[in-house]
Protein backbone atom coordinates (compact mmCIF):
# COMPACT_ATOMS: atom_id res chain seq x y z
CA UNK A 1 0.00 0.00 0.00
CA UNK A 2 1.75 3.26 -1.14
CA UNK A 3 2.08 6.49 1.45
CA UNK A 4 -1.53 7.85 1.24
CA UNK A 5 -0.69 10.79 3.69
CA UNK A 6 1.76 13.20 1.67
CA UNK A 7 1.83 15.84 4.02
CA UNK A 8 0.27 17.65 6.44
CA UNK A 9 -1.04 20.99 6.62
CA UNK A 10 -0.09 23.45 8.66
CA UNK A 11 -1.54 26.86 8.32
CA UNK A 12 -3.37 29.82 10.19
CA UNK A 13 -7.17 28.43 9.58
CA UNK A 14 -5.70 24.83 9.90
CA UNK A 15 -3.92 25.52 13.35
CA UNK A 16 -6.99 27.05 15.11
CA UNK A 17 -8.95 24.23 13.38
CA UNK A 18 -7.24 22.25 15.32
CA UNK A 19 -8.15 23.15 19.42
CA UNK A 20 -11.54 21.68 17.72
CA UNK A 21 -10.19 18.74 16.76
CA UNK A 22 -10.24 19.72 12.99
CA UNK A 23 -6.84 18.35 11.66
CA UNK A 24 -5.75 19.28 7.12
CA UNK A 25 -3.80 16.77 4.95
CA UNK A 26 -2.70 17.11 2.04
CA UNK A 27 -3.12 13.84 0.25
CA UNK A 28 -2.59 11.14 -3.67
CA UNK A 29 -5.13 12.58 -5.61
CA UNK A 30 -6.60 8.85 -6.24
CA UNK A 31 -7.38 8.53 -2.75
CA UNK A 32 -10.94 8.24 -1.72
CA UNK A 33 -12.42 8.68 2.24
CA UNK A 34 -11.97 5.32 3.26
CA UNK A 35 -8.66 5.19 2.68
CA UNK A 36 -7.82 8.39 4.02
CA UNK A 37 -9.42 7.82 7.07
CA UNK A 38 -7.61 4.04 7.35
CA UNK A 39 -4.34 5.75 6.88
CA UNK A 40 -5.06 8.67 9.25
CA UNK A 41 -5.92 6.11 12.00
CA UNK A 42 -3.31 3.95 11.26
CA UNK A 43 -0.37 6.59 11.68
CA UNK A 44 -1.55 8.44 14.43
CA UNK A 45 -3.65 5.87 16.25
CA UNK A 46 -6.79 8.10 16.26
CA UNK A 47 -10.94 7.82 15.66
CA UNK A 48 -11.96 9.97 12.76
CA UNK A 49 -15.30 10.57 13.00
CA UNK A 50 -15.58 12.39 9.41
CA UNK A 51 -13.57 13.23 6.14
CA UNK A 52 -14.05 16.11 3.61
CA UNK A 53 -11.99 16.00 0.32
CA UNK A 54 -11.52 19.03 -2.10
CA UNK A 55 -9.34 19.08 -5.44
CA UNK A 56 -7.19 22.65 -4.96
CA UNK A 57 -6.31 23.48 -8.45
CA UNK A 58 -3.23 24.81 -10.03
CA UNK A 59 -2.32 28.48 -9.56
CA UNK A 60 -1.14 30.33 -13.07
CA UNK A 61 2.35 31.89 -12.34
CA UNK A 62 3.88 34.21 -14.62
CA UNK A 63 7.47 35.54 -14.51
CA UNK A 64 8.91 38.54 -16.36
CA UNK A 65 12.37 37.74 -17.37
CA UNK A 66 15.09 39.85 -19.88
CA UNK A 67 14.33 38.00 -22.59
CA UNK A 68 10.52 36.88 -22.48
CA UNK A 69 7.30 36.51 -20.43
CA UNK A 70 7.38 33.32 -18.94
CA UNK A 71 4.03 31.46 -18.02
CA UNK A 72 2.78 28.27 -16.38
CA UNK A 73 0.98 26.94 -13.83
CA UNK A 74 1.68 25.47 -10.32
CA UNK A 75 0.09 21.38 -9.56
CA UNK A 76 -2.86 20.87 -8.18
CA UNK A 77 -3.40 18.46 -4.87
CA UNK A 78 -5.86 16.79 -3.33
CA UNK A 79 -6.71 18.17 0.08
CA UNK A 80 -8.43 16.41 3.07
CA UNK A 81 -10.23 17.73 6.20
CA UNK A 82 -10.66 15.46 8.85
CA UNK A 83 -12.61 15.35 12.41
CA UNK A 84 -11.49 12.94 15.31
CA UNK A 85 -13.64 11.71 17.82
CA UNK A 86 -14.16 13.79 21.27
CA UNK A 87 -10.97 14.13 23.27
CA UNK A 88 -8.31 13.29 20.39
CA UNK A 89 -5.29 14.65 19.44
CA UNK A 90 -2.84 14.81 17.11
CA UNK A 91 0.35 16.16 17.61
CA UNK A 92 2.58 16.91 15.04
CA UNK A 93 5.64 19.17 17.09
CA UNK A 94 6.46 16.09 19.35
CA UNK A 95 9.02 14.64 17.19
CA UNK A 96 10.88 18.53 16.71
């Protein structure tokens, strides 16, 4: 079974998300709930209660150079948002 989990997120909305027990993931694109919430409780040894998935699409970037305008456009990622049960944690700064 390949690394579901890719990364997790850690931003402002995220953070104070999270004294709610509200935790973000970014996660393979081909992953479905079930599987995120199997890997979720595998690796942190949690109940998730509920998942929400959302497809964050590519930003377009362009760059102004000497010789040309340059254009393209950053990857899109899967993103999850996932509730534990009552009482859970996660903690992510143990290991620093």
């Amino acid at each position: 079974m390949k690394n579901i989990l890719i990364q997790p997120l850690v931003t402002e909305k995220i953070t104070a998300l999270n004294e709610k027990g509200i935790y973000g993931f970014i996660v393979e694109k081909n992953a479905n709930k079930i599987q995120i919430r199997l890997a979720v409780e595998k690796t942190y040894g949690v109940n998730v209660e509920e998942v929400k998935t959302m497809i964050v699409g590519g930003k377009t970037k362009t760059r102004y150079t000497a010789n040309a305008i340059v254009s393209g456009k950053t990857s899109s990622y899967k993103k999850a948002i996932v509730t534990l049960a009552d009482g859970e944690i996660i903690d992510f700064y143990s290991g620093i």
